[in-house]
C-alpha atoms as a PDB file:
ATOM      1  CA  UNK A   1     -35.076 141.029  67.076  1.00  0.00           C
ATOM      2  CA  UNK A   2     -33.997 142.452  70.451  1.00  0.00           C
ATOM      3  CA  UNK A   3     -30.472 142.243  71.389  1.00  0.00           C
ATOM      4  CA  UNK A   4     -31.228 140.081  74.470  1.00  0.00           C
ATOM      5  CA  UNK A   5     -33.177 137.550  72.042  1.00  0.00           C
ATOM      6  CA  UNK A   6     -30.148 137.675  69.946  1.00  0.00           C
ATOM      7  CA  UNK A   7     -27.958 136.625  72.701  1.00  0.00           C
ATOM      8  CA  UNK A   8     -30.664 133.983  74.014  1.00  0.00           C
ATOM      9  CA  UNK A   9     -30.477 132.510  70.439  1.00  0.00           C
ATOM     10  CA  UNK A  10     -26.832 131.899  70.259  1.00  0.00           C
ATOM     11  CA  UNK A  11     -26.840 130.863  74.089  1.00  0.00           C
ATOM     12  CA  UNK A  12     -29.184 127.876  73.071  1.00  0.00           C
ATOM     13  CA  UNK A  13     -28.045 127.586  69.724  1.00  0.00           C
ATOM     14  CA  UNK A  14     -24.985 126.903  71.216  1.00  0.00           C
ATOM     15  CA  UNK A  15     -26.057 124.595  73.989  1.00  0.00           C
ATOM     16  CA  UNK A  16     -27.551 122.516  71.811  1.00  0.00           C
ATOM     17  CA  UNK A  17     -24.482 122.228  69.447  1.00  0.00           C
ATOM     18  CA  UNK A  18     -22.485 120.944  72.196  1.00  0.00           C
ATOM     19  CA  UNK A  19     -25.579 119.206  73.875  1.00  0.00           C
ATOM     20  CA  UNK A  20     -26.337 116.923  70.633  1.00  0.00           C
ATOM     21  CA  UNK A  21     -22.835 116.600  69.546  1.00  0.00           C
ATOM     22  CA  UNK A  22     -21.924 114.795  72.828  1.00  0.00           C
ATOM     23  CA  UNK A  23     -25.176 112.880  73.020  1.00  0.00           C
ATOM     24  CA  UNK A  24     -25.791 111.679  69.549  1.00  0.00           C
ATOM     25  CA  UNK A  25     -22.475 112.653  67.620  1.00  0.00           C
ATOM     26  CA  UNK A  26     -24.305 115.839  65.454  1.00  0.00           C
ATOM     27  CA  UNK A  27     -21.970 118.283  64.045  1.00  0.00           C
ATOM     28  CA  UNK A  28     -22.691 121.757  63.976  1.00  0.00           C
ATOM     29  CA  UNK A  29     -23.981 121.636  60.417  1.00  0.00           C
ATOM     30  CA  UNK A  30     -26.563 118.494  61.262  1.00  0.00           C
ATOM     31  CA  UNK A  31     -27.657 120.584  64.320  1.00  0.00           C
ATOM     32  CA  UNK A  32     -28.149 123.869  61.907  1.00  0.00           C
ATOM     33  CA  UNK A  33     -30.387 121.404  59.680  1.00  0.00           C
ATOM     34  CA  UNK A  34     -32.010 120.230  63.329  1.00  0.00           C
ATOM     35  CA  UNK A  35     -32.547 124.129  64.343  1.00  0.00           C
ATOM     36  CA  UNK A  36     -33.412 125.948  60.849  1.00  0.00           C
ATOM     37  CA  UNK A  37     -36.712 125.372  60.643  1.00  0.00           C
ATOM     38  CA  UNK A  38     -37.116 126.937  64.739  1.00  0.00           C
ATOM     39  CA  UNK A  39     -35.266 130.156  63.670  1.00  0.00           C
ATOM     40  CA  UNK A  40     -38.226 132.251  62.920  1.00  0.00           C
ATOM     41  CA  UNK A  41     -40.016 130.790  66.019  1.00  0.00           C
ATOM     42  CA  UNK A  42     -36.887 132.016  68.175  1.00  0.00           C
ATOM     43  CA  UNK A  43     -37.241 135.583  67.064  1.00  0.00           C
ATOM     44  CA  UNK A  44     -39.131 138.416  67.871  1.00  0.00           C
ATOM     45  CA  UNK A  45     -39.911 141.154  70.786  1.00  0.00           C
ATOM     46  CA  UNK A  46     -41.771 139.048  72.818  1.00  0.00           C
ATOM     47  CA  UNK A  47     -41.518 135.565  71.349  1.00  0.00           C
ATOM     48  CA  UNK A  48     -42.889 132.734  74.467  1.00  0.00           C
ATOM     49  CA  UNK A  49     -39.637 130.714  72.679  1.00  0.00           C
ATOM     50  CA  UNK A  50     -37.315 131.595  75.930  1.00  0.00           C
ATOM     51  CA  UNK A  51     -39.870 130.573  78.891  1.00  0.00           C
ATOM     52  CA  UNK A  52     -38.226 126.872  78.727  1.00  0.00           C
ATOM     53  CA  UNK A  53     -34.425 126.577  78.669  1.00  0.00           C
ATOM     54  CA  UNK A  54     -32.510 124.906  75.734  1.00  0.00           C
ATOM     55  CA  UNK A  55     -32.559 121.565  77.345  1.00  0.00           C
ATOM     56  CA  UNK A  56     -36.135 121.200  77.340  1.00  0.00           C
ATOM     57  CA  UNK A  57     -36.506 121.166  73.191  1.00  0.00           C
ATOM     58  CA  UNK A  58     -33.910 118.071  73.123  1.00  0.00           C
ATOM     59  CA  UNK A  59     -35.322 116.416  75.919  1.00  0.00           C
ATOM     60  CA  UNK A  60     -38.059 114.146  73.237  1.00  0.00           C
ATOM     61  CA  UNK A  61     -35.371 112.927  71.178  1.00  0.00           C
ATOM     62  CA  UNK A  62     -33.611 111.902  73.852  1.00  0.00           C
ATOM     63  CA  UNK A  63     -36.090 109.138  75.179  1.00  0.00           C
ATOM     64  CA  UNK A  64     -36.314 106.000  72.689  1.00  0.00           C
ATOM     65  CA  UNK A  65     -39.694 105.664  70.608  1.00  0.00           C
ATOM     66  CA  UNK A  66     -40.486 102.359  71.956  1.00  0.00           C
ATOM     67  CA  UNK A  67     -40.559 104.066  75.151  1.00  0.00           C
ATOM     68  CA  UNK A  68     -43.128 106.582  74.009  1.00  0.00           C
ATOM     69  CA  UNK A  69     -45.382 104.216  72.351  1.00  0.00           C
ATOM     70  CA  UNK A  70     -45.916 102.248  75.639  1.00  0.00           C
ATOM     71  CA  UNK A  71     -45.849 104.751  78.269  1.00  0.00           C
ATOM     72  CA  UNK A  72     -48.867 106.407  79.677  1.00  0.00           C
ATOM     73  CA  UNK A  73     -48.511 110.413  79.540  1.00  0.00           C
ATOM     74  CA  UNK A  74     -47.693 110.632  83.003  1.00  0.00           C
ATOM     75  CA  UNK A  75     -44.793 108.049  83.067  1.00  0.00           C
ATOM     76  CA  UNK A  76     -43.532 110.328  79.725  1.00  0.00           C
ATOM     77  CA  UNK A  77     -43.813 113.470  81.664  1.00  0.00           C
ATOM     78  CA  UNK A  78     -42.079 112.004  84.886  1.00  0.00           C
ATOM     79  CA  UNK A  79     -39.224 110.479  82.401  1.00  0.00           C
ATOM     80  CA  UNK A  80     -38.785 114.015  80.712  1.00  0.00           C
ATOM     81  CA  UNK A  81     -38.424 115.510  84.026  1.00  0.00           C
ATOM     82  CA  UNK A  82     -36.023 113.382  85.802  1.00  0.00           C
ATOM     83  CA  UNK A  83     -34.137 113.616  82.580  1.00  0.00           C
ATOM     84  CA  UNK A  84     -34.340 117.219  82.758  1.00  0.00           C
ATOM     85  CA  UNK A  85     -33.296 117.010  86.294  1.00  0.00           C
ATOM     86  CA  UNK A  86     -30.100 114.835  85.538  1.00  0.00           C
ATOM     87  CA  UNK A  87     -28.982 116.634  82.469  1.00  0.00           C
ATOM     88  CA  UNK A  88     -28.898 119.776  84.354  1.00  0.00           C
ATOM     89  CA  UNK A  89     -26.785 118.215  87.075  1.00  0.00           C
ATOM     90  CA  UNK A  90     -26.193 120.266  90.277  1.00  0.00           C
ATOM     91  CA  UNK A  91     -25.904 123.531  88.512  1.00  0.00           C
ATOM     92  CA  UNK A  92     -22.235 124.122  88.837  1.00  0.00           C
ATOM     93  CA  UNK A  93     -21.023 124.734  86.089  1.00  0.00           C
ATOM     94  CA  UNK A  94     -24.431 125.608  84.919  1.00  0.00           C
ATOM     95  CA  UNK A  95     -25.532 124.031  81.310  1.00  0.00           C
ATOM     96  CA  UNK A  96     -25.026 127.744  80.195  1.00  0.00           C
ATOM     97  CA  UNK A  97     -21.202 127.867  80.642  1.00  0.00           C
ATOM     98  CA  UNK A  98     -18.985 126.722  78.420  1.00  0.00           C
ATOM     99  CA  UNK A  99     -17.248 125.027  80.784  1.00  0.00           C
ATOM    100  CA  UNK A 100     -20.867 122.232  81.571  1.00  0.00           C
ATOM    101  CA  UNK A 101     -19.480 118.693  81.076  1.00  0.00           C
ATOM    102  CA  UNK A 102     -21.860 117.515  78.885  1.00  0.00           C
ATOM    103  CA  UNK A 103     -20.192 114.191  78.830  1.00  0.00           C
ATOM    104  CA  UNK A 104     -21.140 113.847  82.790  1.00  0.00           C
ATOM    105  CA  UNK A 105     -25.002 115.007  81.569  1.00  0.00           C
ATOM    106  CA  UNK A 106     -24.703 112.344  78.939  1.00  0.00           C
ATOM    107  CA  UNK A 107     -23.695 109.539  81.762  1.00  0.00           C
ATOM    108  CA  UNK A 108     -26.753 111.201  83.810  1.00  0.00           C
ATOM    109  CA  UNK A 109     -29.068 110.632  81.422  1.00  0.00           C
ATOM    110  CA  UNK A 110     -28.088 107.206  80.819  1.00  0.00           C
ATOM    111  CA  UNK A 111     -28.423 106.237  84.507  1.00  0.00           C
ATOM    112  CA  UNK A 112     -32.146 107.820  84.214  1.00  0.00           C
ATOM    113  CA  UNK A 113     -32.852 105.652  81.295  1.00  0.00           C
ATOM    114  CA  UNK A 114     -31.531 102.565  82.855  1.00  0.00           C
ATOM    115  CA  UNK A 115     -33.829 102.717  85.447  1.00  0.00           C
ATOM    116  CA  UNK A 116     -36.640 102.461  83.033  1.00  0.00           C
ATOM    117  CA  UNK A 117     -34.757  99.498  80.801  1.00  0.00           C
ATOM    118  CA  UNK A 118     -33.453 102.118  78.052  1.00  0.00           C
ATOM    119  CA  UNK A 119     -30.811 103.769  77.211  1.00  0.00           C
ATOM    120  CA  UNK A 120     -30.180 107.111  74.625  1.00  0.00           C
ATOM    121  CA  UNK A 121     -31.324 106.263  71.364  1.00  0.00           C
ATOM    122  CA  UNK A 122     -29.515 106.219  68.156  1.00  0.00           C
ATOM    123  CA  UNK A 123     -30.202 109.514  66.456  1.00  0.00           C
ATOM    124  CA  UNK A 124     -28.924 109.952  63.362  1.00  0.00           C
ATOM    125  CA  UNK A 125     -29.037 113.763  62.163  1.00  0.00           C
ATOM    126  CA  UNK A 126     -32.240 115.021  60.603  1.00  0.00           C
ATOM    127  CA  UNK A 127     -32.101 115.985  56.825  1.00  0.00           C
ATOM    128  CA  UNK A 128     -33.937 119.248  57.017  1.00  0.00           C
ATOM    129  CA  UNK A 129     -37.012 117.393  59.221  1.00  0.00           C
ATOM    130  CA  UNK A 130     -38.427 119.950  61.852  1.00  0.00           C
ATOM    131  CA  UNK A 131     -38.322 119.942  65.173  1.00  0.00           C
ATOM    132  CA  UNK A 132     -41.087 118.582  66.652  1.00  0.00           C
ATOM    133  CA  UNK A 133     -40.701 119.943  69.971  1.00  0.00           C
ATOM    134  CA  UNK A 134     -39.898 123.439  69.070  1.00  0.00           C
ATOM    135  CA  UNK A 135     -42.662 123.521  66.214  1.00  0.00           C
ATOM    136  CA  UNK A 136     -45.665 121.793  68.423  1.00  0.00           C
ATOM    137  CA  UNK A 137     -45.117 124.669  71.196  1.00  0.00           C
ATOM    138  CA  UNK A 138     -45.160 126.788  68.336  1.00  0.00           C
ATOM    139  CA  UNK A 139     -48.293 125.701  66.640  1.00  0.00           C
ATOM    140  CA  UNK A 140     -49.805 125.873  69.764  1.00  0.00           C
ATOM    141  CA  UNK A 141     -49.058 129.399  70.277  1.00  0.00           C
ATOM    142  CA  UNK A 142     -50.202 130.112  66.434  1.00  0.00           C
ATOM    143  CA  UNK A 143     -53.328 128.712  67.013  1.00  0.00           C
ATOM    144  CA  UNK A 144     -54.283 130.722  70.446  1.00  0.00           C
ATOM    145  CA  UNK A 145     -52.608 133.917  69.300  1.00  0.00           C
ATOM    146  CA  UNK A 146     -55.460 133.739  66.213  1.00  0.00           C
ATOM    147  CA  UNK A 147     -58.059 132.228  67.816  1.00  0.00           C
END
């Protein structure tokens, strides 16, 4: 692994420690269990991992199931995307720095939910279950790089 994807990895590791911990209460050792089985995925000289930021793989357990068994796959791509949008605030701090209120994002997200009658869901921490997000875009890539 590159030192740049070594960085990268830590960066989003850590985003998403701080990310999950203020949104659903994870501690680091629940979001280790959340991010093992991406670490492989995440390495690598030229590894397609990085082309979305760190916010984008927490982004489905964010919206509540219900939600995604009713909604059509446009309303479920315009949700992800405002809550994209409102998680990543106005960019100052940016969600990179350590000093990102992730409490505000939380509250930002909320208010994007509420408009669609939801709110965040209760997540409790995975027990070694994969990532869906992380391993899907994965897959895909697996299956086109041996096609």
């Amino acid at each position: 692994m590159t030192d740049d994807n070594t960085k990268l990895r830590e960066l989003y590791i850590g985003v998403w420690k701080r990310m999950l911990h203020e949104f659903f209460g994870w501690s680091p050792r629940e979001v280790e269990s959340w991010v093992s089985p991406a670490r492989r995925r995440m390495a690598g000289k030229y590894t397609l991992f990085y082309h979305e930021d760190a916010i984008f793989y927490v982004l489905p357990i964010c919206i509540p199931d219900q939600f995604k068994a009713r909604a059509e796959a446009h309303a479920l791509t315009a949700l992800e995307a405002s809550l994209h949008a409102a998680i990543k605030g106005d960019g100052r701090p940016g969600w990179r720095s350590a000093e990102f209120d992730w409490s505000a994002a939380r509250e930002r997200a909320e208010a994007v939910l509420e408009k669609v009658g939801e709110s965040l869901p209760n997540r409790p921490p995975p027990r070694r279950q994969p990532n869906h997000a992380i391993l899907h875009f994965a897959g895909f890539v697996g299956r086109w790089a041996s096609a």
